[in-house]
N, C-alpha and C. Protein backbone atom coordinates (compact mmCIF):
# COMPACT_ATOMS: atom_id res chain seq x y z
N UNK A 1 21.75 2.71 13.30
CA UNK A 1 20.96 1.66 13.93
C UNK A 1 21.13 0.38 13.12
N UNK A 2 20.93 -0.44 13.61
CA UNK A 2 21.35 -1.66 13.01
C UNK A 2 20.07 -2.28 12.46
N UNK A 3 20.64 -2.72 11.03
CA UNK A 3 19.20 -3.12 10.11
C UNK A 3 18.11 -4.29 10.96
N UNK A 4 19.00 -4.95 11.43
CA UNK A 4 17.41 -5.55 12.09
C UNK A 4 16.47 -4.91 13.53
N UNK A 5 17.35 -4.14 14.43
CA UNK A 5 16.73 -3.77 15.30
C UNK A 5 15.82 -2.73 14.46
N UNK A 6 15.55 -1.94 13.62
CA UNK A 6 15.63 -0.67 12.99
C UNK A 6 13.79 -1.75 12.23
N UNK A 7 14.51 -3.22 12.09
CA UNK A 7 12.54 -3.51 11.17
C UNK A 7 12.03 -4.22 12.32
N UNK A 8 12.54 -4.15 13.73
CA UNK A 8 11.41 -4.47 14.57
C UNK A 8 11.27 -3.06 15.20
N UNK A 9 11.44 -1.68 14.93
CA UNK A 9 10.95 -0.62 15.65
C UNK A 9 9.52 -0.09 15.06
N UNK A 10 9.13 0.51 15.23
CA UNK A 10 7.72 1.35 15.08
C UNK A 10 8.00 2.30 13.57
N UNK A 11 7.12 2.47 13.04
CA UNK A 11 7.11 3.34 11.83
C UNK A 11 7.22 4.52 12.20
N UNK A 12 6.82 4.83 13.01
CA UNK A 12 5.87 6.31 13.33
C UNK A 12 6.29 6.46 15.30
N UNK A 13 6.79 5.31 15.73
CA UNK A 13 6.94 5.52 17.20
C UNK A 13 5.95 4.98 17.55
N UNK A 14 5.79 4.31 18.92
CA UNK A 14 4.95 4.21 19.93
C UNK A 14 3.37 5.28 20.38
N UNK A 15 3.70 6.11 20.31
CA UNK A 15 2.96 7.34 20.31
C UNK A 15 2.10 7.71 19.07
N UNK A 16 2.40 6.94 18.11
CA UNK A 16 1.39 7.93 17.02
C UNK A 16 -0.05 7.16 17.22
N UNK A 17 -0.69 8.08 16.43
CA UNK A 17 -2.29 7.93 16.62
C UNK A 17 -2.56 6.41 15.75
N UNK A 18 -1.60 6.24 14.64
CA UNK A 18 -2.21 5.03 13.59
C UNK A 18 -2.28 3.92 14.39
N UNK A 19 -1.51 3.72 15.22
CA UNK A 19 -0.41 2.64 16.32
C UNK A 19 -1.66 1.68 16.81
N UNK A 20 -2.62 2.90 17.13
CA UNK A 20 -3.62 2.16 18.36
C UNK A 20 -5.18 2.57 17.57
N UNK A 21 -5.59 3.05 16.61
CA UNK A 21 -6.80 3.16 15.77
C UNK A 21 -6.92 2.30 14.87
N UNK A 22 -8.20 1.45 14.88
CA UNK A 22 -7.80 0.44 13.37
C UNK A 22 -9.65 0.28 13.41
N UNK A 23 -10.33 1.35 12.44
CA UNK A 23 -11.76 1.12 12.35
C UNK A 23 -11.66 0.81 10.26
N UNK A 24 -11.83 -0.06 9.85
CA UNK A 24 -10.91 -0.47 8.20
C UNK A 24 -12.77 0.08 7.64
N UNK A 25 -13.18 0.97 6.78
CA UNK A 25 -13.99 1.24 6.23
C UNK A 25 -14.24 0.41 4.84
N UNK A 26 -14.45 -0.83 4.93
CA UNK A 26 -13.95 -1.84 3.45
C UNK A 26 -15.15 -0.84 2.43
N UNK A 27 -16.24 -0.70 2.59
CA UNK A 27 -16.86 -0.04 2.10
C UNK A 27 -16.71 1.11 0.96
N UNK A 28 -15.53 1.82 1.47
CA UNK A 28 -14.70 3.06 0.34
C UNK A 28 -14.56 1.93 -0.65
N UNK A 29 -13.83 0.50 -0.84
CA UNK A 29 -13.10 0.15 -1.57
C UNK A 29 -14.03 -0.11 -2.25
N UNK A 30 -15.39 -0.03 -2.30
CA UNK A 30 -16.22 -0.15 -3.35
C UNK A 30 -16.75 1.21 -3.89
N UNK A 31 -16.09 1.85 -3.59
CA UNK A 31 -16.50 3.56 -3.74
C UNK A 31 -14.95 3.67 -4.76
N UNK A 32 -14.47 3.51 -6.25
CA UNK A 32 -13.78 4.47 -6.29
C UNK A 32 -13.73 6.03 -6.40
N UNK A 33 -13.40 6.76 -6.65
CA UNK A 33 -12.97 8.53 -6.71
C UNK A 33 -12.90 8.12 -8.63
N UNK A 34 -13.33 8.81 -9.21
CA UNK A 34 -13.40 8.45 -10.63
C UNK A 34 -11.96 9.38 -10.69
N UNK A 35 -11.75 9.03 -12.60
CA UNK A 35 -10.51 9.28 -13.28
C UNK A 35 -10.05 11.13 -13.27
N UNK A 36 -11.53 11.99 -13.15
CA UNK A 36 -11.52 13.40 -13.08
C UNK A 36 -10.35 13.60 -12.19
N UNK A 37 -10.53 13.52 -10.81
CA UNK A 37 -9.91 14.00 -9.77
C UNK A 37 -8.69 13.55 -9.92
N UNK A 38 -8.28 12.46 -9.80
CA UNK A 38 -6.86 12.20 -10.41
C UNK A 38 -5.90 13.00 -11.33
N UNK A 39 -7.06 13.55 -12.28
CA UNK A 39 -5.95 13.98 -13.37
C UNK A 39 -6.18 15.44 -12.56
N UNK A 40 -7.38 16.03 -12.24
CA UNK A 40 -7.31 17.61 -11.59
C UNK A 40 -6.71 17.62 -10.31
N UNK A 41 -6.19 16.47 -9.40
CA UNK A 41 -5.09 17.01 -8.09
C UNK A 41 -4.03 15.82 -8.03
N UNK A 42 -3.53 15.30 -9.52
CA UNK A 42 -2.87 14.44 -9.60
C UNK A 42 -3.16 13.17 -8.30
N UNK A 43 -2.37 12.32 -8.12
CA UNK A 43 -2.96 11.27 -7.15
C UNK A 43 -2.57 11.56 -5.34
N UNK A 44 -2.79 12.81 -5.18
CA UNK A 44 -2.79 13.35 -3.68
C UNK A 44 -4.39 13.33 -3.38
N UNK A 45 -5.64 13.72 -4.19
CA UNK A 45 -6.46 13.46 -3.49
C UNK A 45 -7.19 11.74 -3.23
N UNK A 46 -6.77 11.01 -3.89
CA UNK A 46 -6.80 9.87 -3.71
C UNK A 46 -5.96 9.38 -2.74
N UNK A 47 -4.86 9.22 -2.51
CA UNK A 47 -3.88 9.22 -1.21
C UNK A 47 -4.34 9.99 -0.52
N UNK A 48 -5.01 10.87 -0.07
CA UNK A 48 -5.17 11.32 1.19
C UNK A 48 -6.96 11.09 1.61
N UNK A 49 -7.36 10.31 0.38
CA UNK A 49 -8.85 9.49 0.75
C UNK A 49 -8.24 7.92 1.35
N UNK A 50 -7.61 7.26 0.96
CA UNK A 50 -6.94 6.06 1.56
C UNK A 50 -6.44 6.16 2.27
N UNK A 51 -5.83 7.25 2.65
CA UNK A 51 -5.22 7.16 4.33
C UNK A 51 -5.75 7.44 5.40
N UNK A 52 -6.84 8.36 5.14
CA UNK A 52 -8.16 8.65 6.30
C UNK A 52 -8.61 7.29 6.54
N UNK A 53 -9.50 6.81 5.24
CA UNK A 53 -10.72 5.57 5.21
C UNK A 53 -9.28 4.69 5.96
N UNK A 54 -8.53 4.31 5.68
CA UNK A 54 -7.46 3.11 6.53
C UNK A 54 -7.14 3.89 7.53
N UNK A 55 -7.03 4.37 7.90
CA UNK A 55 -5.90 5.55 8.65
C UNK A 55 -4.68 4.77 8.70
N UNK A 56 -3.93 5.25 7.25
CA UNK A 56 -2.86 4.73 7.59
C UNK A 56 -1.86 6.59 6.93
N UNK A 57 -0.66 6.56 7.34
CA UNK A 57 -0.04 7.80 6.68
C UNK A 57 0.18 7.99 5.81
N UNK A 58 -0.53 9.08 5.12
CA UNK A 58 -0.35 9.65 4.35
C UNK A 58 0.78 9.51 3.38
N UNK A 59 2.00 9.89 3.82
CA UNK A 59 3.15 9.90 3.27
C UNK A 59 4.01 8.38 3.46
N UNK A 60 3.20 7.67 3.71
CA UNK A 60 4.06 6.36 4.48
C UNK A 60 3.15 5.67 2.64
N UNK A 61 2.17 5.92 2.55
CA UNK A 61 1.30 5.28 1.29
C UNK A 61 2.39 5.92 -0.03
N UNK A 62 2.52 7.18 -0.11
CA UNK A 62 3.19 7.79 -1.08
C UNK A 62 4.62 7.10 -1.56
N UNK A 63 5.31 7.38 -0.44
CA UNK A 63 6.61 6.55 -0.19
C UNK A 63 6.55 5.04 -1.00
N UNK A 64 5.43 4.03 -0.53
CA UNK A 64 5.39 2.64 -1.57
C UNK A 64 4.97 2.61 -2.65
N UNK A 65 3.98 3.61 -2.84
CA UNK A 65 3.39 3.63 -4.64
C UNK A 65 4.90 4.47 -5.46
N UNK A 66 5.81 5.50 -4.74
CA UNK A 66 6.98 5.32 -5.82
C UNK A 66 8.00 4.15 -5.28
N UNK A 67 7.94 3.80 -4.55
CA UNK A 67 8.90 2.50 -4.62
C UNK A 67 7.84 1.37 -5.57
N UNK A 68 7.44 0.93 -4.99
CA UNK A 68 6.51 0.44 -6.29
C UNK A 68 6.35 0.46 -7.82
N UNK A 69 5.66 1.72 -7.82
CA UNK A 69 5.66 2.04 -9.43
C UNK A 69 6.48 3.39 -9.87
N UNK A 70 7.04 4.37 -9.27
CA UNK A 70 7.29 5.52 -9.25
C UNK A 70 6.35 6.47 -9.86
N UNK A 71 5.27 6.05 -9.28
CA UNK A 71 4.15 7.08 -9.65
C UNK A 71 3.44 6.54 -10.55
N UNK A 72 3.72 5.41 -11.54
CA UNK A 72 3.25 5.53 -12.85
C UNK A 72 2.29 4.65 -13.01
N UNK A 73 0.73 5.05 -12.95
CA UNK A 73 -0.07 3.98 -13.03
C UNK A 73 -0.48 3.01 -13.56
N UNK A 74 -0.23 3.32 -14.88
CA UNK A 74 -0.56 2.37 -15.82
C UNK A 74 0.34 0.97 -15.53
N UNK A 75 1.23 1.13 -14.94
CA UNK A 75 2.04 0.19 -14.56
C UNK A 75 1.35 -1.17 -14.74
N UNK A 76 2.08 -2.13 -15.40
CA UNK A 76 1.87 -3.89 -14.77
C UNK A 76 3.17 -4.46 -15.40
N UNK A 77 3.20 -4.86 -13.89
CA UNK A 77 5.13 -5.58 -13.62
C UNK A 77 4.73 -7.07 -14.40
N UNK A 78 6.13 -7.57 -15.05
CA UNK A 78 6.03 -8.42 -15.48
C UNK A 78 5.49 -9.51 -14.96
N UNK A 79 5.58 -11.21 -15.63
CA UNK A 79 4.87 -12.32 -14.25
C UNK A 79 6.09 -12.56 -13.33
N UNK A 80 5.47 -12.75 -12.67
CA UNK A 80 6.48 -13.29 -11.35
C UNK A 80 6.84 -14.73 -11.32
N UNK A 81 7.85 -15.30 -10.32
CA UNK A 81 8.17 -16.51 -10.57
C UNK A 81 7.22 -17.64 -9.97
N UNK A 82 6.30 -17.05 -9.30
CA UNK A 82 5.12 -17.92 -9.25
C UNK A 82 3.37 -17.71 -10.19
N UNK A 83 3.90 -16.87 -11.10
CA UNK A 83 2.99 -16.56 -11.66
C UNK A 83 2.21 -15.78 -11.75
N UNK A 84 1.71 -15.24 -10.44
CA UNK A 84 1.07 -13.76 -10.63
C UNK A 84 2.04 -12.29 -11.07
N UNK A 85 0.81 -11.38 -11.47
CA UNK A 85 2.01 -10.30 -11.84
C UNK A 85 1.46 -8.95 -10.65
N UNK A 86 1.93 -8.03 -10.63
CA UNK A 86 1.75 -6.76 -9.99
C UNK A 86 1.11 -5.74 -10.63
N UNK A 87 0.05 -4.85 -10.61
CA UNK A 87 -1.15 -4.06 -11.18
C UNK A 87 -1.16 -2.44 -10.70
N UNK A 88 -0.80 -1.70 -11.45
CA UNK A 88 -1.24 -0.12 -11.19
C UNK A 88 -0.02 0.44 -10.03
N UNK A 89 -0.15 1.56 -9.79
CA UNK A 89 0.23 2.40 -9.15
C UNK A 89 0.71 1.80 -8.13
N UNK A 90 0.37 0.88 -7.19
CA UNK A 90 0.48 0.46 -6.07
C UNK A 90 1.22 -1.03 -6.10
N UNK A 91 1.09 -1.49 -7.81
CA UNK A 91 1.70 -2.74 -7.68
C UNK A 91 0.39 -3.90 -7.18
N UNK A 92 -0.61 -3.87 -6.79
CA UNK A 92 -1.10 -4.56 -6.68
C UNK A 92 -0.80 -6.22 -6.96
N UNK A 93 -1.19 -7.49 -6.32
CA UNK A 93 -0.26 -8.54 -6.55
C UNK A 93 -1.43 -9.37 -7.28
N UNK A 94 -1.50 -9.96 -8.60
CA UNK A 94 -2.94 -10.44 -8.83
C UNK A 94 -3.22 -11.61 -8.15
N UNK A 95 -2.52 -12.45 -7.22
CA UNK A 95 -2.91 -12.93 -5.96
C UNK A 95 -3.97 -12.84 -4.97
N UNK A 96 -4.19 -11.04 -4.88
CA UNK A 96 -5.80 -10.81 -4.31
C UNK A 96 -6.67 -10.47 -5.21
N UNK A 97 -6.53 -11.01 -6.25
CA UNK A 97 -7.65 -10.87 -7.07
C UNK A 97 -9.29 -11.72 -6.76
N UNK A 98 -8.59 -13.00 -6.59
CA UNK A 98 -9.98 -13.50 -6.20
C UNK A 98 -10.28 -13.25 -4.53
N UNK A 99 -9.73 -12.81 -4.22
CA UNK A 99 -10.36 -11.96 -2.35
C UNK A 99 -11.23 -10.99 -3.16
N UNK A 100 -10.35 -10.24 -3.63
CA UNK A 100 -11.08 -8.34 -4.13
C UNK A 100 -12.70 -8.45 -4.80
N UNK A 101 -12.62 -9.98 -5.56
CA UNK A 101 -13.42 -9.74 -6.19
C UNK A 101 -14.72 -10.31 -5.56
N UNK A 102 -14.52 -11.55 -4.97
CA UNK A 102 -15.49 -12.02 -4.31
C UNK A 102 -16.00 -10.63 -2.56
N UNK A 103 -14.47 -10.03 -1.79
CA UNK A 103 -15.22 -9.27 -0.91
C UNK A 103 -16.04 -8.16 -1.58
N UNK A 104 -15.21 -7.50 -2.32
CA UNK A 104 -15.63 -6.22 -3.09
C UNK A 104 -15.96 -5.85 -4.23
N UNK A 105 -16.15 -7.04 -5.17
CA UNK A 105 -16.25 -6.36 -6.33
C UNK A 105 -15.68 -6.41 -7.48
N UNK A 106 -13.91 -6.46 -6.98
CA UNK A 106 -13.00 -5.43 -7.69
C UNK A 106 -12.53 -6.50 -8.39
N UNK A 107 -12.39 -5.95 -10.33
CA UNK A 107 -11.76 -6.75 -10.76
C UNK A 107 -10.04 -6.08 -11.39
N UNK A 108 -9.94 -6.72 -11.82
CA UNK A 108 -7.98 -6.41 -12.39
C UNK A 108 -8.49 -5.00 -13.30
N UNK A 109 -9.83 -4.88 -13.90
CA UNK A 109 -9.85 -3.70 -14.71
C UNK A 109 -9.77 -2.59 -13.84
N UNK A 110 -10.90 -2.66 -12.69
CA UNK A 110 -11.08 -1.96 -11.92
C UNK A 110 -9.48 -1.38 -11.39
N UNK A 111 -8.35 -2.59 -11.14
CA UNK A 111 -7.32 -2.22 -10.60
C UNK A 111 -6.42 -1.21 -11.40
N UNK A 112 -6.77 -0.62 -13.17
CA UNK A 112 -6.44 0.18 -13.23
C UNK A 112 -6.15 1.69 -13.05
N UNK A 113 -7.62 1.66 -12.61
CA UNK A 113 -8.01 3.07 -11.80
C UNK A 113 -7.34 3.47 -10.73
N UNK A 114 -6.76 4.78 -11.05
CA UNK A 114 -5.48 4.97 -9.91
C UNK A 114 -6.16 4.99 -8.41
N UNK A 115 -7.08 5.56 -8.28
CA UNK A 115 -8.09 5.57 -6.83
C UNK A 115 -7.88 4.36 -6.22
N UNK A 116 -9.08 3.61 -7.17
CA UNK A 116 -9.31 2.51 -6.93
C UNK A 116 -7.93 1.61 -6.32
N UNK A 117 -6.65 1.19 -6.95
CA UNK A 117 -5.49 0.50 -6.50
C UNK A 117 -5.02 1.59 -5.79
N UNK A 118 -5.08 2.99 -5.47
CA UNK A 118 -4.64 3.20 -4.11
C UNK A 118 -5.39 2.81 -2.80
N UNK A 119 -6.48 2.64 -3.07
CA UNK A 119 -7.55 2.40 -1.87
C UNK A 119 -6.96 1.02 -1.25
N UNK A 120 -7.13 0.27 -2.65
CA UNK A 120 -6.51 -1.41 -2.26
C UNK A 120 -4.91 -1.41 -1.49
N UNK A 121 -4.79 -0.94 -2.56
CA UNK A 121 -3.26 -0.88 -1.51
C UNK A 121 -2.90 -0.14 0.19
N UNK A 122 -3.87 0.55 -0.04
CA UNK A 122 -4.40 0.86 1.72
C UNK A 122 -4.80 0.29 2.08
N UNK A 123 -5.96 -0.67 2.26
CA UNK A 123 -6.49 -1.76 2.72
C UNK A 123 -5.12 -2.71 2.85
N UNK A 124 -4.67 -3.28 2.04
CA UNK A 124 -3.53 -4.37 2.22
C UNK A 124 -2.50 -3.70 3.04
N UNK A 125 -2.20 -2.43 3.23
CA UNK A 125 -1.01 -2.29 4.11
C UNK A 125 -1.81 -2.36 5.50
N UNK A 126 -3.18 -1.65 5.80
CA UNK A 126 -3.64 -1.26 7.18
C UNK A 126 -4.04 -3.24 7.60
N UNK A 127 -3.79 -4.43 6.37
CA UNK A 127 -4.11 -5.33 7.07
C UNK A 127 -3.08 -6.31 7.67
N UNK A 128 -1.86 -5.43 6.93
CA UNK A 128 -0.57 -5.57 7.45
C UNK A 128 0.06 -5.11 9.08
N UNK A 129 -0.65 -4.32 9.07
CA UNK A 129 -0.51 -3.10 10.34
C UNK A 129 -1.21 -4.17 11.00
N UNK A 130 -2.44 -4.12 10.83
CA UNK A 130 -2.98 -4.82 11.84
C UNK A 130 -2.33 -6.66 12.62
N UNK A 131 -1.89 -6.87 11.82
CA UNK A 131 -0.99 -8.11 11.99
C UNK A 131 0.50 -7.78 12.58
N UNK A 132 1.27 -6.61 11.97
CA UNK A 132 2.54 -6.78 12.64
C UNK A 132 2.50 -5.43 12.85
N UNK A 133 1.29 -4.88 13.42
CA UNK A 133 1.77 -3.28 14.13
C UNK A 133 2.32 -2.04 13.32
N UNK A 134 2.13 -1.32 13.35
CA UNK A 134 2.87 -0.28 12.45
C UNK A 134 4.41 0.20 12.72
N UNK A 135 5.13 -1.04 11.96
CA UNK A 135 6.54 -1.44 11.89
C UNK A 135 6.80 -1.59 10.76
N UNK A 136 8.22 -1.74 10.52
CA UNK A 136 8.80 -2.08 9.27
C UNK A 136 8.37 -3.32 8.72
N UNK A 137 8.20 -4.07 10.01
CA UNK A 137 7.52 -5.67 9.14
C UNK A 137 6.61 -5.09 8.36
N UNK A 138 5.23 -4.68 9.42
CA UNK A 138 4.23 -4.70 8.18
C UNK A 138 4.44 -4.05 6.88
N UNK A 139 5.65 -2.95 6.76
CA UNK A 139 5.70 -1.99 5.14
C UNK A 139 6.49 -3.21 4.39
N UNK A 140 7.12 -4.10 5.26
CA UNK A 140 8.10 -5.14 4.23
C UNK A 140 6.70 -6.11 3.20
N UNK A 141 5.83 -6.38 4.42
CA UNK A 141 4.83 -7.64 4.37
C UNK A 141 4.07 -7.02 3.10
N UNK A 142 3.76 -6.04 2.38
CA UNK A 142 3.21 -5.02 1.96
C UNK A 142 3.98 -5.82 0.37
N UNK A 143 5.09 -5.85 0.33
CA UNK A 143 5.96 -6.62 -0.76
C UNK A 143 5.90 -7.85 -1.13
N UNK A 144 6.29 -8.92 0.31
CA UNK A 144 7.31 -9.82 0.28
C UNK A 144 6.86 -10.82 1.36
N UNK A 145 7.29 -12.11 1.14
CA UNK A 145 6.77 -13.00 2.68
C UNK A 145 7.65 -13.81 3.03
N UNK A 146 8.92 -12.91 2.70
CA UNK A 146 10.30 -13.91 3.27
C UNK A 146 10.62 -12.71 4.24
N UNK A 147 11.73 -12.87 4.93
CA UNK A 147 11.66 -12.37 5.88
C UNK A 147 13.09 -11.31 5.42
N UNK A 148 13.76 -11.61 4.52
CA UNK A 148 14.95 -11.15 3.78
C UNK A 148 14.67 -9.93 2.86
N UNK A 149 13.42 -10.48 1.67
CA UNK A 149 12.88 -9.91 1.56
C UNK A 149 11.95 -8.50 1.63
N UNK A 150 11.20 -8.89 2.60
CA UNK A 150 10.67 -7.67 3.39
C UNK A 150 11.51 -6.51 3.90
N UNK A 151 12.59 -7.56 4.75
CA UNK A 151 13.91 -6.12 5.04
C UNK A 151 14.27 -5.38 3.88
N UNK A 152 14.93 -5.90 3.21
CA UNK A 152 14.98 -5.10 1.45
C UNK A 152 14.50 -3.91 1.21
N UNK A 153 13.11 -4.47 1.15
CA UNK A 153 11.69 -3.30 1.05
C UNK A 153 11.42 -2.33 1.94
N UNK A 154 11.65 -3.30 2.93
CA UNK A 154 11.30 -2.03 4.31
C UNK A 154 12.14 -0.62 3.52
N UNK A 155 13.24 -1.21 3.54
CA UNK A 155 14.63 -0.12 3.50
C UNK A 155 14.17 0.87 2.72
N UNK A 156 14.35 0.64 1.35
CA UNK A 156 13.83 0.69 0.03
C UNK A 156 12.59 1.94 0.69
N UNK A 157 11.92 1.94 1.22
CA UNK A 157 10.28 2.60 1.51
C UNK A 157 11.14 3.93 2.31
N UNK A 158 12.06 3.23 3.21
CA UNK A 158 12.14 3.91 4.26
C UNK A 158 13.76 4.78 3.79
N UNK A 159 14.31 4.65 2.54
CA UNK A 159 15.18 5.59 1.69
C UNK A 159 14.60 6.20 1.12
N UNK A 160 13.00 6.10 1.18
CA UNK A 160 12.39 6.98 -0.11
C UNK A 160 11.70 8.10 1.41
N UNK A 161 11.17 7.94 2.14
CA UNK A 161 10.77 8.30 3.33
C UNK A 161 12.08 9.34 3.33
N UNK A 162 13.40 9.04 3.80
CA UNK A 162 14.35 10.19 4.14
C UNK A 162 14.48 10.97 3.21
N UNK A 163 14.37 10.92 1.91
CA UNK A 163 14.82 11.23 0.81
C UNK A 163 14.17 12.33 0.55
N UNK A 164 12.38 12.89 1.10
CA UNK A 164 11.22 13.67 0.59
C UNK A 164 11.47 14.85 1.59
């Protein structure tokens, strides 16, 4: 399939349930899952609390936290060329820092908590979804806000997707 028809198709198809459900529970994101559970079901029960509360997939979340960080939470990417840097597991962009903190709460400490930046990073993809549908745009938009960019990423998500 050809790379651009392939980031205007559907993630999941026409048919899946995420496609057409969008009730965003912002509320969890002030709920994290403390550090216990993490370390006793590694970060699957946290990914599979962020993908309910967003309903976004399961394995579609997994797929960007190792493209992202490859699992590794403690993660923080160097600064970027506009200055912010990227936070935890999910990469977080410190760009929504002052959203997170004024909607929810959440500060950059908070964003170490693996829960916690998976939740966020569910929230930011399901607000992606909600803007460009559950497509490759929105997993690019999730990265990037060039349009070159995003394809990149899409890919990138969606080599790690064939790969599992």
């Amino acid at each position: 399939m050809h790379r651009f028809s392939l980031f205007h198709t559907s993630v999941f198809g026409s048919s899946s349930r995420y496609a057409t459900r969008w009730s965003l529970l912002v509320a969890a994101l002030a709920v994290p899952v403390g550090a216990a559970a993490v370390q006793a079901n590694g970060l699957d029960s946290c990914l599979a609390s962020a993908a309910e509360t967003f309903e976004q997939p399961q394995h579609l979340l997994r797929a960007i936290l190792m493209v992202e960080s490859g699992g590794n939470c403690s993660a923080i990417g160097p600064t970027n060329s506009n200055g912010t840097r990227d936070i935890g597991c999910m990469q977080i962009n410190s760009a929504w820092l002052p959203l997170l903190q004024t909607k929810f709460g959440i500060t950059e400490a908070d964003l170490m908590d693996p829960c916690t930046n998976v939740h966020v990073g569910a929230w930011i993809l399901a607000k992606n979804v909600r803007t460009h549908g559950l497509t490759w745009r929105a997993v690019g938009a999730y990265n990037a806000t060039t349009e070159s960019k995003r394809i990149a990423y899409s890919w990138k998500v969606r080599k790690h997707l064939a790969s599992r």
